[in-house]
C-alpha atoms as a PDB file:
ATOM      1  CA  UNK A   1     116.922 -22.435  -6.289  1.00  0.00           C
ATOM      2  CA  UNK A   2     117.452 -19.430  -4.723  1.00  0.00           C
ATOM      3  CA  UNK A   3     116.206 -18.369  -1.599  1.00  0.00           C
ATOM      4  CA  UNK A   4     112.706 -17.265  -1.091  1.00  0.00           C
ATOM      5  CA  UNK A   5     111.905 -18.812  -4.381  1.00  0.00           C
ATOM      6  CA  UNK A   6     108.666 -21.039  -4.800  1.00  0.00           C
ATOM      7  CA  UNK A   7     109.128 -24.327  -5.071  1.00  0.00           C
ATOM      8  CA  UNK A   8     106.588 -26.056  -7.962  1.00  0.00           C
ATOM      9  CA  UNK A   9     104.558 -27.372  -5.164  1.00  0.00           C
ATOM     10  CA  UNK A  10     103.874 -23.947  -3.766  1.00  0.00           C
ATOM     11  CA  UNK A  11     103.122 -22.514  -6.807  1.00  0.00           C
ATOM     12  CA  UNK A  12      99.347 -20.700  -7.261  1.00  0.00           C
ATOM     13  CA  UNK A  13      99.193 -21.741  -2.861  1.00  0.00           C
ATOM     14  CA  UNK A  14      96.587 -19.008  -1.274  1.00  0.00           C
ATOM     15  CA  UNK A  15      94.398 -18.522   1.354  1.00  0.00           C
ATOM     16  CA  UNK A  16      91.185 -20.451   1.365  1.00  0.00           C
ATOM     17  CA  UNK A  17      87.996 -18.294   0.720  1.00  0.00           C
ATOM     18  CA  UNK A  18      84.611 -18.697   2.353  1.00  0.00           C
ATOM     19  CA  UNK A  19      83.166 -20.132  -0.555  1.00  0.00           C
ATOM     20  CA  UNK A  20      86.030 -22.485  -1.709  1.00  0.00           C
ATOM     21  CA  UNK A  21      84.420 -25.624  -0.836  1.00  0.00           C
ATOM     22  CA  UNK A  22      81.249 -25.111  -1.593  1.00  0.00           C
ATOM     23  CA  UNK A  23      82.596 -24.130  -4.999  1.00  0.00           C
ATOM     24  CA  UNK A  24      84.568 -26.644  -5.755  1.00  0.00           C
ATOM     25  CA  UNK A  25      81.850 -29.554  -5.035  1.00  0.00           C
ATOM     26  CA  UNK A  26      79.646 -27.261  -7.254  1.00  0.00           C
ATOM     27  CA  UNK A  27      82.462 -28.061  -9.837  1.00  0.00           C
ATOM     28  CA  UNK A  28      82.407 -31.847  -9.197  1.00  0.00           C
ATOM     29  CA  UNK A  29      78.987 -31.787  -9.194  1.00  0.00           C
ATOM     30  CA  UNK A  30      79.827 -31.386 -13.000  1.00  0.00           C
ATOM     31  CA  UNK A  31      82.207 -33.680 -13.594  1.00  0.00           C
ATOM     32  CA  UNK A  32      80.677 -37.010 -15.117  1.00  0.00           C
ATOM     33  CA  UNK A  33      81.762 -41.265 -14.681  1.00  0.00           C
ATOM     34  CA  UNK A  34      83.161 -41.222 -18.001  1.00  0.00           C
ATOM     35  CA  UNK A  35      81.965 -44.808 -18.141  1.00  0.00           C
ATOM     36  CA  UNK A  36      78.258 -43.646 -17.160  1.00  0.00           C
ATOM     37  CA  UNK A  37      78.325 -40.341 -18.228  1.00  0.00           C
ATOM     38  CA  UNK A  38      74.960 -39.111 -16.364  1.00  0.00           C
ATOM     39  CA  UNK A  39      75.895 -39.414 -13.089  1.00  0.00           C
ATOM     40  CA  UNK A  40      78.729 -37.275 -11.487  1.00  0.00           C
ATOM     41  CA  UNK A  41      81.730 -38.443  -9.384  1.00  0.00           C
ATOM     42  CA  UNK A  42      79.658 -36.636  -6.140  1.00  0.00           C
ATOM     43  CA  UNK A  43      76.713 -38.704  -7.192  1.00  0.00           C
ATOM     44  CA  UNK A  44      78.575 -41.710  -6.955  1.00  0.00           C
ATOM     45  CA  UNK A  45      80.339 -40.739  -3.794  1.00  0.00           C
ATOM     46  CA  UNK A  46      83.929 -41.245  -5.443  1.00  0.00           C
ATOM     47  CA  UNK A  47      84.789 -37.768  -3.762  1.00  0.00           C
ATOM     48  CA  UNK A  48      85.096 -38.295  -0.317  1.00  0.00           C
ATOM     49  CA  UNK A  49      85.849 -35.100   0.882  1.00  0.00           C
ATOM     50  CA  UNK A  50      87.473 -31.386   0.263  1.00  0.00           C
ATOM     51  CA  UNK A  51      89.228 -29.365   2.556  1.00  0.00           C
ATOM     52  CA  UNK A  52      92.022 -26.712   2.275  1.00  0.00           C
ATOM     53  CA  UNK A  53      95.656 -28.201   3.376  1.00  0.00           C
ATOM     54  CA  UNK A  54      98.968 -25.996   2.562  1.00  0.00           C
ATOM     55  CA  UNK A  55      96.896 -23.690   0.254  1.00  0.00           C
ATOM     56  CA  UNK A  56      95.582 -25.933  -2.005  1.00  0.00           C
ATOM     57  CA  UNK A  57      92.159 -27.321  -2.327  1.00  0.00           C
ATOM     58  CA  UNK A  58      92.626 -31.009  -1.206  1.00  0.00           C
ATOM     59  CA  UNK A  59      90.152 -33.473  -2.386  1.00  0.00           C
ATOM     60  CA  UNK A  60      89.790 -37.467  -1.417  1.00  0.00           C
ATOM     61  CA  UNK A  61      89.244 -40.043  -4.027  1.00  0.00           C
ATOM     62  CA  UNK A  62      87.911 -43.479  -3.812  1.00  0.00           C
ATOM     63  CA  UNK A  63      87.797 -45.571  -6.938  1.00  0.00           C
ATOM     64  CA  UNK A  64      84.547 -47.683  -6.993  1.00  0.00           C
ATOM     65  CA  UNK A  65      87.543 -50.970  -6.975  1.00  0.00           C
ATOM     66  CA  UNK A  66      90.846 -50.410  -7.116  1.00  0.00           C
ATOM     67  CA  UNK A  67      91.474 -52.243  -9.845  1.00  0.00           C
ATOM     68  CA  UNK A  68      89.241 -49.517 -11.916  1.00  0.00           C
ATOM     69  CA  UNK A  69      90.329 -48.983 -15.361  1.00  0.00           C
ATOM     70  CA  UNK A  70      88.966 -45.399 -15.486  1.00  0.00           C
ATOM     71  CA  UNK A  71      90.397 -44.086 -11.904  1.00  0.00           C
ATOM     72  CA  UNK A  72      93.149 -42.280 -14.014  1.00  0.00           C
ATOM     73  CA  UNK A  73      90.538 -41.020 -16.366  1.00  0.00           C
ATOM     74  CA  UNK A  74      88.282 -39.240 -13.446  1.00  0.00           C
ATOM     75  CA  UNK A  75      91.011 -38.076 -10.837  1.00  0.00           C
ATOM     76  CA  UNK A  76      92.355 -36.459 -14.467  1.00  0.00           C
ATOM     77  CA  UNK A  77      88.875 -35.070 -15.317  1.00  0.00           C
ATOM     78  CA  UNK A  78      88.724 -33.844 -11.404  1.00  0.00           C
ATOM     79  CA  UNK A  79      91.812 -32.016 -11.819  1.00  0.00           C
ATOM     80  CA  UNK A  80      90.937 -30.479 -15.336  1.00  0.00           C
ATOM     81  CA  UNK A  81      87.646 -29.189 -13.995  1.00  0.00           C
ATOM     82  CA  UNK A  82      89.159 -27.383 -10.655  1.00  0.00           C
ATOM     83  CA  UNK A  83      92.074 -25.585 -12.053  1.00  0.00           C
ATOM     84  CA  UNK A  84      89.602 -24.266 -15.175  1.00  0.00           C
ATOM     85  CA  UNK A  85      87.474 -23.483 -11.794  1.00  0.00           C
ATOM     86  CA  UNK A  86      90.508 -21.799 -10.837  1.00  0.00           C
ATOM     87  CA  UNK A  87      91.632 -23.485  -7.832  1.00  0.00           C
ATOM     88  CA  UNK A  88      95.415 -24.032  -8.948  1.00  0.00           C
ATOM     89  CA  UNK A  89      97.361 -27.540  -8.221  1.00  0.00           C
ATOM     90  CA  UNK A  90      94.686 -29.242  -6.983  1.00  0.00           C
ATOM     91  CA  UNK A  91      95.779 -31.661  -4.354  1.00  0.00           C
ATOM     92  CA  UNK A  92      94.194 -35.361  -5.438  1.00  0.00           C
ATOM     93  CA  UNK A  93      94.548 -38.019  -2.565  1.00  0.00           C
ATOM     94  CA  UNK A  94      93.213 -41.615  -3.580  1.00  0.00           C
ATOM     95  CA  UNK A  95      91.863 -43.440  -0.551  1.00  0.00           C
ATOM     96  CA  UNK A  96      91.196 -46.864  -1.208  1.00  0.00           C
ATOM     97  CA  UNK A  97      90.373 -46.933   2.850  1.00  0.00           C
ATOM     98  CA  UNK A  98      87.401 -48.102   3.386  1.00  0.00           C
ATOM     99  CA  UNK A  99      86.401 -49.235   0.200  1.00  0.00           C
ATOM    100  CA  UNK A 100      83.806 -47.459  -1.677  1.00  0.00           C
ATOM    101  CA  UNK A 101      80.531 -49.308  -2.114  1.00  0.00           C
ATOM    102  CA  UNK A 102      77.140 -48.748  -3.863  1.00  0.00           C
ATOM    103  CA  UNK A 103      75.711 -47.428  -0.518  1.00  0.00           C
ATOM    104  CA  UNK A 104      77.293 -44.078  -1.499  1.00  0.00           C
ATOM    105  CA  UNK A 105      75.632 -43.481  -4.479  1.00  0.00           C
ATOM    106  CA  UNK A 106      73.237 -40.509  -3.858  1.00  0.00           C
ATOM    107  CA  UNK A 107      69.354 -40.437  -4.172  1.00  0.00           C
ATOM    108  CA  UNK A 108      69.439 -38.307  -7.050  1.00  0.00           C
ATOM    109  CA  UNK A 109      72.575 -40.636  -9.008  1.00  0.00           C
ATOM    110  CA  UNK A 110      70.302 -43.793  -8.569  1.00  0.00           C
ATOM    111  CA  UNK A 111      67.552 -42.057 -10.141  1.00  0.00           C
ATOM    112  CA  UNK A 112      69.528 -40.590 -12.390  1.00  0.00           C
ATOM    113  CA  UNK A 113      70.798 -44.495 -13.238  1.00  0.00           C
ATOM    114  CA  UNK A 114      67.478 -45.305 -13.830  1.00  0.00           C
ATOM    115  CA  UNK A 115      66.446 -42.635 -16.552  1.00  0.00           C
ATOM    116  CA  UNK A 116      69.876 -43.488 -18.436  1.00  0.00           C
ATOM    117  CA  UNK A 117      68.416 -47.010 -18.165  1.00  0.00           C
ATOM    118  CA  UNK A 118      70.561 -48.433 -15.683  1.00  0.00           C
ATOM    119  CA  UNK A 119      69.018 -50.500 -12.840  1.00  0.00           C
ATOM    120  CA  UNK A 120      70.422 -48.803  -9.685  1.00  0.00           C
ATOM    121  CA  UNK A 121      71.985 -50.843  -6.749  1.00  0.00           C
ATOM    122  CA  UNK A 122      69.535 -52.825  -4.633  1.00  0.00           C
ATOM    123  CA  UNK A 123      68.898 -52.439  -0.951  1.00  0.00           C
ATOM    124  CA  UNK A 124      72.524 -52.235   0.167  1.00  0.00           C
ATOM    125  CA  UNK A 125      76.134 -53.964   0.103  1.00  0.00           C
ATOM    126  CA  UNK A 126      75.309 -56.352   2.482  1.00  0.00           C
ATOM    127  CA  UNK A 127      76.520 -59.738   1.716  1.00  0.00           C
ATOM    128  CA  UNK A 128      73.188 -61.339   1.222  1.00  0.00           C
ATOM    129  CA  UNK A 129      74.232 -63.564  -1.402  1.00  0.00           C
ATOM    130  CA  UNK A 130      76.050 -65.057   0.584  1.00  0.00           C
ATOM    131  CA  UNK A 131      73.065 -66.595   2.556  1.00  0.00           C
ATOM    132  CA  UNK A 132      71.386 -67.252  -0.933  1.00  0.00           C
ATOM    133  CA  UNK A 133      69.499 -64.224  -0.768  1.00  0.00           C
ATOM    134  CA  UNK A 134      68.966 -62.546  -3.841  1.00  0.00           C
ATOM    135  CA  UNK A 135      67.792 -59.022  -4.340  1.00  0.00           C
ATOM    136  CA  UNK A 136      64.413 -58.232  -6.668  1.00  0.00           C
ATOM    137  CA  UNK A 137      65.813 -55.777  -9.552  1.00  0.00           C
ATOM    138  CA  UNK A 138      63.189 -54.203 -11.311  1.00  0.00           C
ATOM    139  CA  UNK A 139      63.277 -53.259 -14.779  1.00  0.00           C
ATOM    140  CA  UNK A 140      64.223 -49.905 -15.880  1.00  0.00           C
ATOM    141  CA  UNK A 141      62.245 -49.312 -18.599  1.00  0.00           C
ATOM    142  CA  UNK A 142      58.722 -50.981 -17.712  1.00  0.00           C
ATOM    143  CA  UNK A 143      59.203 -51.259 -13.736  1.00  0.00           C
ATOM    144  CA  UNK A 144      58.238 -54.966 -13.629  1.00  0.00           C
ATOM    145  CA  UNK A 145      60.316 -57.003 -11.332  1.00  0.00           C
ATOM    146  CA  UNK A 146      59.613 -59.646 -13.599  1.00  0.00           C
ATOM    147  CA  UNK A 147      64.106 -60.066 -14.192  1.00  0.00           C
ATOM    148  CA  UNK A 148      66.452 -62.163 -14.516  1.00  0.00           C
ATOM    149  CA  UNK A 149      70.009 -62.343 -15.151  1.00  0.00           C
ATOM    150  CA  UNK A 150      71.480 -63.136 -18.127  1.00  0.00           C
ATOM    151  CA  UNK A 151      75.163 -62.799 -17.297  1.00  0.00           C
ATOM    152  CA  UNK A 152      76.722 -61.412 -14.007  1.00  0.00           C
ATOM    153  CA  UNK A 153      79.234 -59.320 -16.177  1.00  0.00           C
ATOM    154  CA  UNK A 154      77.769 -56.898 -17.833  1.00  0.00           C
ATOM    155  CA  UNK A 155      79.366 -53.827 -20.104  1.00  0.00           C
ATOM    156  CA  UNK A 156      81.585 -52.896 -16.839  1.00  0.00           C
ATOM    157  CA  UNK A 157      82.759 -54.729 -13.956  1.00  0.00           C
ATOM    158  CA  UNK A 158      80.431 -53.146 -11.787  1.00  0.00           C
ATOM    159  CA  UNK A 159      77.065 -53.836 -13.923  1.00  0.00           C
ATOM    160  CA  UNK A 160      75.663 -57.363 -14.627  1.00  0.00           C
ATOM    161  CA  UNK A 161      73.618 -58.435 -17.787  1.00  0.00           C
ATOM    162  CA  UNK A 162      69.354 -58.640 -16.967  1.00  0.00           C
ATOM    163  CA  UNK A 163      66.774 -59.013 -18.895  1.00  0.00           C
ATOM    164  CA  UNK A 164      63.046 -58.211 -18.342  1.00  0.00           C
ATOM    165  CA  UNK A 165      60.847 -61.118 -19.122  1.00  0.00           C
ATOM    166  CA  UNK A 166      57.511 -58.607 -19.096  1.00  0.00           C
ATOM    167  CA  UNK A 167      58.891 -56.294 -21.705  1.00  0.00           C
ATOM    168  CA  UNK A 168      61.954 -58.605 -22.890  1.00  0.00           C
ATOM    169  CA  UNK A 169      64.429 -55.456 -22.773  1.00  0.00           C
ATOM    170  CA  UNK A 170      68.098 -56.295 -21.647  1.00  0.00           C
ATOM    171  CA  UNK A 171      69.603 -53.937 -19.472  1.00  0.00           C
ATOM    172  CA  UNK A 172      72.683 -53.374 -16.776  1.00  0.00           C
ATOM    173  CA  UNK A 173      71.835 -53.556 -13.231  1.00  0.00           C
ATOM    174  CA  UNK A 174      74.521 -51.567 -10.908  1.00  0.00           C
ATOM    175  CA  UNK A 175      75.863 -54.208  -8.734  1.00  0.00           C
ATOM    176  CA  UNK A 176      76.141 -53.561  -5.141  1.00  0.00           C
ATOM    177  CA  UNK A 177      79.579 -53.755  -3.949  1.00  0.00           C
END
């Protein structure tokens, strides 16, 4: 290396621009769970934040667990979708501090968990359970609260298995966590 070269990390490093940020979570905004594919990774609040740091747009991960088989998968789709926004070497930070729970889903991703057929998280990640509490989940499809559940695992590790006894659909419900 010779002096005054770049090194790799440096490489495509600029100035932040006025509408960087808002860009960029216009870009994520885009960018789709690729196990539920209609609701984004802002939706879901698995982007914690974007700033600028060392001329690079910097953005903050949290997986929904950290034991998430598709973390790879969406920090890679993050990454593909800002540098063909054209913010070079995106900087990718995975947080796991604090953990990321349901109450981050946005307004619009719950709804938009309920039109894909998904029941969205109930009231919030409190540990109500624990005091033998359980949350009413109604039914995607008819709106009954009519439910129960038929397995507490359901396609993913963060859906369970209910069924609707009005309309006798099965469907995931979007556990809190």
């Amino acid at each position: 290396m010779q002096p005054g070269e770049l090194i790799t990390s440096d490489q495509g490093a600029r100035p932040a621009q006025p509408a960087d940020l808002d860009n960029a979570w216009a870009t994520l905004a885009q960018v789709m769970d690729p196990e539920v594919p209609v609701v984004s990774v802002v939706d879901l609040g698995i982007v914690r934040g974007l700033d600028w740091q060392a001329g690079h747009l910097h953005v903050v991960v949290t997986p929904t667990y950290s034991g998430c088989p598709a973390t790879e998968v969406i920090e890679s789709d993050i990454r593909q979708a800002l540098e063909l926004a054209g913010f070079k070497a995106p900087l990718l930070e995975r947080k796991l501090t604090p953990a990321w729970t349901t109450d981050w889903i946005s307004d619009s991703g719950r709804e938009r968990l309920r039109a894909y057929g998904i029941a969205p998280p109930v009231g919030s990640a409190s540990k109500r359970s624990l005091l033998g509490e359980s949350p009413v989940i109604a039914c995607p499809q008819c709106a009954s609260t009519h439910t129960e559940v038929l397995s507490e695992f359901g396609s993913t590790a963060c859906k369970a298995l209910h069924r609707c006894r009005d309309c006798l659909e099965p469907f995931d419900y979007f556990k809190c966590i």
